[in-house]
C-alpha atoms as a PDB file:
ATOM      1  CA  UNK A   1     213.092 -83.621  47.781  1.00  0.00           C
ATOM      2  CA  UNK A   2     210.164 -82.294  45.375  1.00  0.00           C
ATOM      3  CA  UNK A   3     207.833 -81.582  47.998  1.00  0.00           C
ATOM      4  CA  UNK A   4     205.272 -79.332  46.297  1.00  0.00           C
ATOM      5  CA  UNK A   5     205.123 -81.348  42.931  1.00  0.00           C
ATOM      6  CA  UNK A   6     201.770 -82.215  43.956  1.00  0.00           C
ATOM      7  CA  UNK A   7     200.341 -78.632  44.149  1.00  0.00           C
ATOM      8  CA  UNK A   8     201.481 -78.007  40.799  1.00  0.00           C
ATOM      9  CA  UNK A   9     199.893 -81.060  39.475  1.00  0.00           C
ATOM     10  CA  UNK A  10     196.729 -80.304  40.914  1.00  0.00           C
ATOM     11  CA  UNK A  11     196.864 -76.644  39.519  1.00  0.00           C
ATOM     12  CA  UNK A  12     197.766 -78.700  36.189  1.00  0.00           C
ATOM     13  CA  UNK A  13     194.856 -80.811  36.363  1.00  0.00           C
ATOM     14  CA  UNK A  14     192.068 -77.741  36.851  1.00  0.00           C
ATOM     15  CA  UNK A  15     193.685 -76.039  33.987  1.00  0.00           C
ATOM     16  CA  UNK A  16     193.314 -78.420  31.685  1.00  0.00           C
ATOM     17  CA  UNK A  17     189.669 -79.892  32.865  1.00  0.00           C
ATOM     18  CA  UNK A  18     188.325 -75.974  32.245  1.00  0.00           C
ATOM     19  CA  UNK A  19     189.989 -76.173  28.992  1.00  0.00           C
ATOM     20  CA  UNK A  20     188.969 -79.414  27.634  1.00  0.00           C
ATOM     21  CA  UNK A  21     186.811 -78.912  25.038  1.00  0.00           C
ATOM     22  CA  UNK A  22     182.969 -79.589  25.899  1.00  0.00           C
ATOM     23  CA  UNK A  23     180.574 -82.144  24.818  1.00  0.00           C
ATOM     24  CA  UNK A  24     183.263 -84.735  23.645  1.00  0.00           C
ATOM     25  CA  UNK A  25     181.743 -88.134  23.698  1.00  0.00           C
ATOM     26  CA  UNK A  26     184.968 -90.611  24.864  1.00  0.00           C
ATOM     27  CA  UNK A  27     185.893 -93.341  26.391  1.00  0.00           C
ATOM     28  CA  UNK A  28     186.277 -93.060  30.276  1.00  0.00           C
ATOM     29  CA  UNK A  29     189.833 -92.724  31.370  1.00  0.00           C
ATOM     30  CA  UNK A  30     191.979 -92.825  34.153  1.00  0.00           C
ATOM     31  CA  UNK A  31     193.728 -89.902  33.466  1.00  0.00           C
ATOM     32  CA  UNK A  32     192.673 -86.450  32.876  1.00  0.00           C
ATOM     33  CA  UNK A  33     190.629 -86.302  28.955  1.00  0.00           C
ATOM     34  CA  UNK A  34     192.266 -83.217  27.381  1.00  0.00           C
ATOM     35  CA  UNK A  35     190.729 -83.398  24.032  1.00  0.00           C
ATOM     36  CA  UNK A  36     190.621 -80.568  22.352  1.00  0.00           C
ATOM     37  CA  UNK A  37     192.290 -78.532  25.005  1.00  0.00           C
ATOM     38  CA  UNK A  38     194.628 -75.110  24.400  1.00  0.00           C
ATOM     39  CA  UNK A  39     197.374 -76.660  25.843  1.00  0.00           C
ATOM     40  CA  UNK A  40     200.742 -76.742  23.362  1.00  0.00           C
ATOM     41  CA  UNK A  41     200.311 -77.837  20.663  1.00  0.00           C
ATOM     42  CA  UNK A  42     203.938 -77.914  19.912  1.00  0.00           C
ATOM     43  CA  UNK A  43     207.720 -77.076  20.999  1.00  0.00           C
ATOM     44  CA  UNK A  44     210.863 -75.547  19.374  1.00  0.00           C
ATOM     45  CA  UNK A  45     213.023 -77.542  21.364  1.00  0.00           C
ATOM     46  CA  UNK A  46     216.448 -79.815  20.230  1.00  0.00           C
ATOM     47  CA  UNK A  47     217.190 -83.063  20.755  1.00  0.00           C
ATOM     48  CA  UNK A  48     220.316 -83.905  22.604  1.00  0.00           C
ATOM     49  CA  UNK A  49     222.448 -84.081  19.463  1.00  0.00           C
ATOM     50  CA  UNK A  50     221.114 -80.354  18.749  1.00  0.00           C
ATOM     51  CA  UNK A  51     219.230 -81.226  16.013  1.00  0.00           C
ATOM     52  CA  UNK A  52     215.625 -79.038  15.985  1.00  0.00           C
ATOM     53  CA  UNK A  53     212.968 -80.886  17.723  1.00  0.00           C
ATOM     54  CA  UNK A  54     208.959 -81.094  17.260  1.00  0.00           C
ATOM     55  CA  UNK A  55     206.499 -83.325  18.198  1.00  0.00           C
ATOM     56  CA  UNK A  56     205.445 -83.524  14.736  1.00  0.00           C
ATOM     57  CA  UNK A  57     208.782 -85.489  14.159  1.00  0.00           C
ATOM     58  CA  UNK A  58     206.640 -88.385  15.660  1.00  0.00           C
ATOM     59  CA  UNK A  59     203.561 -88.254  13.866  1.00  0.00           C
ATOM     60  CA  UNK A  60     202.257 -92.003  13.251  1.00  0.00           C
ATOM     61  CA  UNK A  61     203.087 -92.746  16.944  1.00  0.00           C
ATOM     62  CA  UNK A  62     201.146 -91.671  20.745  1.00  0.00           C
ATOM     63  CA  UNK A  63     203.743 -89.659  22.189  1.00  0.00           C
ATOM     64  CA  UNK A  64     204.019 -89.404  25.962  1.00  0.00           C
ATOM     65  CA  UNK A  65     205.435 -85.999  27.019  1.00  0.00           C
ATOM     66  CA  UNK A  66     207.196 -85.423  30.452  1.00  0.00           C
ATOM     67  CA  UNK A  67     208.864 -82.253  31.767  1.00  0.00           C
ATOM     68  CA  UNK A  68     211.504 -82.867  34.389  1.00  0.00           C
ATOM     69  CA  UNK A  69     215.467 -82.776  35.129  1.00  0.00           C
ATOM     70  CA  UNK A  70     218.469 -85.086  35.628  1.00  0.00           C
ATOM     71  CA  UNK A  71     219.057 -84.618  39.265  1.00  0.00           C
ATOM     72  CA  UNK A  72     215.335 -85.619  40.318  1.00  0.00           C
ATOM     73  CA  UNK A  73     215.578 -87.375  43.082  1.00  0.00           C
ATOM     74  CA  UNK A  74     212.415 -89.157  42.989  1.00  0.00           C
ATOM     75  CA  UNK A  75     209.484 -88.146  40.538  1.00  0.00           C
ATOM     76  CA  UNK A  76     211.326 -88.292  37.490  1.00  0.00           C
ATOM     77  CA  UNK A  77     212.537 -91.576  37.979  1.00  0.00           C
ATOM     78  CA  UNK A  78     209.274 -92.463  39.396  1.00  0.00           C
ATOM     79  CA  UNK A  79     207.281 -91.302  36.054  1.00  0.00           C
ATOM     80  CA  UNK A  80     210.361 -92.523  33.437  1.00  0.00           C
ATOM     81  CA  UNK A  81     210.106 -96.147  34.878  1.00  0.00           C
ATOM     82  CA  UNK A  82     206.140 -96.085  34.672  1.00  0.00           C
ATOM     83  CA  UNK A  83     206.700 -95.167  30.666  1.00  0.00           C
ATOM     84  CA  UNK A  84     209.048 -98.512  30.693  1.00  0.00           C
ATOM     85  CA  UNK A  85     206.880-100.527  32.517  1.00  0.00           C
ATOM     86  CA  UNK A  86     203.584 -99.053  30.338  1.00  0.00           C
ATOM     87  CA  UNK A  87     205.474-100.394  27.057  1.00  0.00           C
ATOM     88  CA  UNK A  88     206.038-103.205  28.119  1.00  0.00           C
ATOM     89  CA  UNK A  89     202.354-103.659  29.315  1.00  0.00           C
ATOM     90  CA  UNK A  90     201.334-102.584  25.925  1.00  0.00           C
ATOM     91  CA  UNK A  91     203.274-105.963  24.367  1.00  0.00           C
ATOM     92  CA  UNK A  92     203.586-105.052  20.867  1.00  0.00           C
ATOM     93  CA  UNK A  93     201.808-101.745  20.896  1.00  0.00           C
ATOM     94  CA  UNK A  94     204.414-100.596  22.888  1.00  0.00           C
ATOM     95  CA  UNK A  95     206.385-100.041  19.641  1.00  0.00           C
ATOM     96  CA  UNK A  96     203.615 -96.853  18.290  1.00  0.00           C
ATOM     97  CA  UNK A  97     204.674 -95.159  21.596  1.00  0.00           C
ATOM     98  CA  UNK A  98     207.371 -92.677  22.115  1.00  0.00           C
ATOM     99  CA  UNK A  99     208.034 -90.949  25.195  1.00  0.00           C
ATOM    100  CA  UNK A 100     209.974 -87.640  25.243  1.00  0.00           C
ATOM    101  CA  UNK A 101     211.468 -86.145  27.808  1.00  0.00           C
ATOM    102  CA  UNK A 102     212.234 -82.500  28.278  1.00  0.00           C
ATOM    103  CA  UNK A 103     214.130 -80.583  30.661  1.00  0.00           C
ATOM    104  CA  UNK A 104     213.191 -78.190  32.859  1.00  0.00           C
ATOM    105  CA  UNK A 105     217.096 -77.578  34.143  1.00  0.00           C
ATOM    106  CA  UNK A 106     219.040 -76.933  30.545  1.00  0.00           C
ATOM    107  CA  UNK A 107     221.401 -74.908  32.849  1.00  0.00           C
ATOM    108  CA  UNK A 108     222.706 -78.661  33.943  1.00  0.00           C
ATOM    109  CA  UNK A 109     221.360 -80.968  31.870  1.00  0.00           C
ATOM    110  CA  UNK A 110     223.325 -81.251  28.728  1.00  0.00           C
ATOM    111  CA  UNK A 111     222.609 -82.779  25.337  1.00  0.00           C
ATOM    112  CA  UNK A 112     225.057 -85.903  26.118  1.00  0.00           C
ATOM    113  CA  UNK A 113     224.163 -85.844  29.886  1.00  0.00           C
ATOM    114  CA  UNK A 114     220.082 -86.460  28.592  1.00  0.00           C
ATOM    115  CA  UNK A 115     221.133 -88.490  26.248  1.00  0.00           C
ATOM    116  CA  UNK A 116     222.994 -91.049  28.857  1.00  0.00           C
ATOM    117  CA  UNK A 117     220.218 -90.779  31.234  1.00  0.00           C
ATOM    118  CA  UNK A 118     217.422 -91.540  28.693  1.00  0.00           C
ATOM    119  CA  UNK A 119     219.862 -94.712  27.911  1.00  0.00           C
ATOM    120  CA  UNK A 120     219.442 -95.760  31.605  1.00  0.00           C
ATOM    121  CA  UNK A 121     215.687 -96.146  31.159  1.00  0.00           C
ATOM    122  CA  UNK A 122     215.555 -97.318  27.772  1.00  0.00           C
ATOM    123  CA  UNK A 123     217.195 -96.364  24.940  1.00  0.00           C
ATOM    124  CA  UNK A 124     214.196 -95.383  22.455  1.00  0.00           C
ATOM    125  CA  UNK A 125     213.169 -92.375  24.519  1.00  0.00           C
ATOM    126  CA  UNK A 126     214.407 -89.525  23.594  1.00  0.00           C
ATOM    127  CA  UNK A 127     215.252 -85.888  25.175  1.00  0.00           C
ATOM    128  CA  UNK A 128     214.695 -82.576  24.175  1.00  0.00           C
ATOM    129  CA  UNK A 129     216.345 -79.189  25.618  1.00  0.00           C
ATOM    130  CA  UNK A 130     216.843 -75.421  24.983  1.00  0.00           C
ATOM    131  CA  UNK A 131     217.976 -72.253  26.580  1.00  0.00           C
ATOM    132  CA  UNK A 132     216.414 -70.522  29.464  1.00  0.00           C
ATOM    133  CA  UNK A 133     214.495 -68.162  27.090  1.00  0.00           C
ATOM    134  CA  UNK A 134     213.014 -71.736  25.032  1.00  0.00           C
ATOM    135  CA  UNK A 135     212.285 -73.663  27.979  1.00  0.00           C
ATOM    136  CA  UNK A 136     210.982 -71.272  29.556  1.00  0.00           C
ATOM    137  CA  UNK A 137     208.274 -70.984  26.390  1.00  0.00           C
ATOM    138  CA  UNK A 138     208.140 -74.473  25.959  1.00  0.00           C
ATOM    139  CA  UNK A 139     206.707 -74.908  29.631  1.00  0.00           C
ATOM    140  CA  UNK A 140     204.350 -71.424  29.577  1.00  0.00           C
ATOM    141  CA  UNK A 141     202.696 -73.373  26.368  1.00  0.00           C
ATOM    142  CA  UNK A 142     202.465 -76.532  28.188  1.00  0.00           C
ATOM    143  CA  UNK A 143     201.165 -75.146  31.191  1.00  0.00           C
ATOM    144  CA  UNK A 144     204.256 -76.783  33.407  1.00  0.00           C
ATOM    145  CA  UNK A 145     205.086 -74.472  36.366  1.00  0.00           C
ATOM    146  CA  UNK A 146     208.587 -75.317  37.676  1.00  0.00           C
ATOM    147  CA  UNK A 147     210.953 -72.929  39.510  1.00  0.00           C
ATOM    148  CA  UNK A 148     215.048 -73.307  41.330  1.00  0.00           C
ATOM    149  CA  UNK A 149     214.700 -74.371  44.928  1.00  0.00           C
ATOM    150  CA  UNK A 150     217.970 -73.780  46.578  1.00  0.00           C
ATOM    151  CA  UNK A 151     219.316 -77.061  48.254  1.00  0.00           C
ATOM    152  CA  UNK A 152     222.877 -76.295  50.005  1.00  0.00           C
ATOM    153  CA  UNK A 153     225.407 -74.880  48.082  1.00  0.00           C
ATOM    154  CA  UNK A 154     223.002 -76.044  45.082  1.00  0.00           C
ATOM    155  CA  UNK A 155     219.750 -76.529  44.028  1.00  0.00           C
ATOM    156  CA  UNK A 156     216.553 -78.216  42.834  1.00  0.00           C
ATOM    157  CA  UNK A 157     213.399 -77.751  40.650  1.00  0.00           C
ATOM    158  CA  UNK A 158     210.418 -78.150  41.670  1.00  0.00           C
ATOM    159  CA  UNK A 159     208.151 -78.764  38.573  1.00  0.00           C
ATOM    160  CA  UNK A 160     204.438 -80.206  37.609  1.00  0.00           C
ATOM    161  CA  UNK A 161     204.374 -83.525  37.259  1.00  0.00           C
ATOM    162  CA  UNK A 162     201.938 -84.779  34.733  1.00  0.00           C
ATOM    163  CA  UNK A 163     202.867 -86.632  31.469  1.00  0.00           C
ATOM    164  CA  UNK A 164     201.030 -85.506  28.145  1.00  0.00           C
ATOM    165  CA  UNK A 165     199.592 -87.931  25.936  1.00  0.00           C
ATOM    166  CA  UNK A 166     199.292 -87.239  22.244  1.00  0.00           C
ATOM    167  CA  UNK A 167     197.437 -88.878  19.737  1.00  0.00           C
ATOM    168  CA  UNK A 168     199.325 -90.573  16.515  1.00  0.00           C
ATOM    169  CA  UNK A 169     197.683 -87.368  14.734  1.00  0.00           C
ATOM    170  CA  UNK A 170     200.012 -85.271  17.306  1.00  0.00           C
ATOM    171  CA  UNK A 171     196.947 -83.580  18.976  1.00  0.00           C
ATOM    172  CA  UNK A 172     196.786 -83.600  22.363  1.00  0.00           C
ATOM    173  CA  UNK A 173     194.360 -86.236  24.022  1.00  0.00           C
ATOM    174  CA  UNK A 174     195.241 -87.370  27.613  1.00  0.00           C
ATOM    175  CA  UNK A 175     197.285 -86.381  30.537  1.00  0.00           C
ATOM    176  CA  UNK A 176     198.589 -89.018  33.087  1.00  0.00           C
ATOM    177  CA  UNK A 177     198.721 -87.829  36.610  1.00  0.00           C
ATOM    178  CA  UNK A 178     201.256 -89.327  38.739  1.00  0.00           C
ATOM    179  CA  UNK A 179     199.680 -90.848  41.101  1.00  0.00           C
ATOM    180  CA  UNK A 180     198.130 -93.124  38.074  1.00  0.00           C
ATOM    181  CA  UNK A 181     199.907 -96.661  37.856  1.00  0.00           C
ATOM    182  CA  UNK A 182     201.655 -98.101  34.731  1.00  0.00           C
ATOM    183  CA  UNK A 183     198.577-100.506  34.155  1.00  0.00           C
ATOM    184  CA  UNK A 184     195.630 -97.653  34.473  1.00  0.00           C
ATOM    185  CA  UNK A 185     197.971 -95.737  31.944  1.00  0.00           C
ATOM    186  CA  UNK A 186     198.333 -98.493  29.825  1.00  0.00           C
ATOM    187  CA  UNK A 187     194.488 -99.354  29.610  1.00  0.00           C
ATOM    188  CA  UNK A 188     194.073 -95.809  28.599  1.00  0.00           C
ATOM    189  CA  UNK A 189     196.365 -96.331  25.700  1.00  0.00           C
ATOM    190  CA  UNK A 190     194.480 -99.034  24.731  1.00  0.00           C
ATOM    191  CA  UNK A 191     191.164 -97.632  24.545  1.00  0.00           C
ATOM    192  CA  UNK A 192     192.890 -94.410  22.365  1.00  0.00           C
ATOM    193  CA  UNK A 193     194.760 -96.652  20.540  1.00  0.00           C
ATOM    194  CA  UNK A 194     191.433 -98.475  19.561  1.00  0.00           C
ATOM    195  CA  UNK A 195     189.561 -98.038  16.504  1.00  0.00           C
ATOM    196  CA  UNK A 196     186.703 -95.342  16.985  1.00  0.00           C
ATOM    197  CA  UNK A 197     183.596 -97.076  16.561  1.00  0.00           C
ATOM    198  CA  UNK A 198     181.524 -95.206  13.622  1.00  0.00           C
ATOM    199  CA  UNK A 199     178.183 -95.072  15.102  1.00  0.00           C
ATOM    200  CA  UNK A 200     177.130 -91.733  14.058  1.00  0.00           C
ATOM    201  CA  UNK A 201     177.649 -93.341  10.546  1.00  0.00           C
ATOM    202  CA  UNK A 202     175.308 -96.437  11.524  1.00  0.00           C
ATOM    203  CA  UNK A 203     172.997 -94.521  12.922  1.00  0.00           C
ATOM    204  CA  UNK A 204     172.617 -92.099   9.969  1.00  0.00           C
ATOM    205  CA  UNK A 205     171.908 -95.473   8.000  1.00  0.00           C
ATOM    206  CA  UNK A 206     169.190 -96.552   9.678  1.00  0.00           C
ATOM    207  CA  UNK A 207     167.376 -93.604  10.276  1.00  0.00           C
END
């Protein structure tokens, strides 16, 4: 069991809040407003045909990013199903959103293993991996602490557990804590899916 997810989320959650950048008018969200915030922007991952991977690939689209691992017992499922329940929330904006998963436990979690277990959830999402020295990157640049927890003659990971949210410009605009339900992420979407409302524009008319 991933007892001490939570602690990492929390530590997740200051991060980002000190680095968020200031005086940002915005909609109020449920999750955590990361605007502006030095946390990415980008990966050099592959996907799990081992084809090079960016988020830039899916530029046009809000792409929710997840770190995790195959063998999670319970968050991973937990925050995977939330992404299939959000898109279907979303009705037919649920086709601009892509959610990537990438792993945190490349040691185990093969290109065809990822691939079959994105399948289980639905089969648009999509997995990216790399080697110990890449993930390892990947996560520093992300701000995702995770770490081997030995479990019998195994182990586990325990790892943050907050999905990113990134604009259909790829920036970085929103991150979902887990605790948040598949309807308060969903209204969130909305509101940054929404067209931004020029009133700096109107008011520079009138003035």
């Amino acid at each position: 069991m991933q007892r001490r997810y939570f602690i990492s989320t929390l530590a997740a959650a200051l991060t980002v809040l000190a680095t968020a950048a200031p005086g940002m008018a915005a909609p109020a969200y449920n999750g955590i407003d990361v605007t502006g915030a030095a946390i990415g922007p980008d990966y050099q991952l592959f996907y799990a045909d081992g084809k090079p991977a960016s988020l830039r690939d899916f530029k046009g689209k809000y792409v929710m990013l997840f770190f995790g691992f195959t063998q999670c017992p319970d968050v991973c499922p937990t925050a995977l199903s939330r992404a299939v329940e959000i898109k279907r929330l979303l009705g037919a904006d649920g086709n601009k959103l892509q959610i990537v998963f990438a792993t945190v436990d490349p040691e185990r979690d093969t290109g065809p293993l990822l691939a079959e277990y994105m399948r289980a959830f639905d089969p648009t999402f999509v997995s990216v991996r790399g080697n110990l020295a890449q993930t390892a990157k990947a996560a520093a640049d992300f701000k995702i602490f995770y770490r081997k927890v030995p479990s019998g003659s195994s182990y586990t990971m325990d790892h943050t557990a907050i999905t990113y949210v990134f604009d259909a410009d790829s920036k970085i605009r929103l991150a979902f804590k887990h605790d948040q339900s598949a309807q308060q992420c969903a209204d969130d979407l909305r509101k940054l899916m929404a067209p931004a409302r020029p009133t700096s524009f109107l008011k520079g008319l009138f003035q």
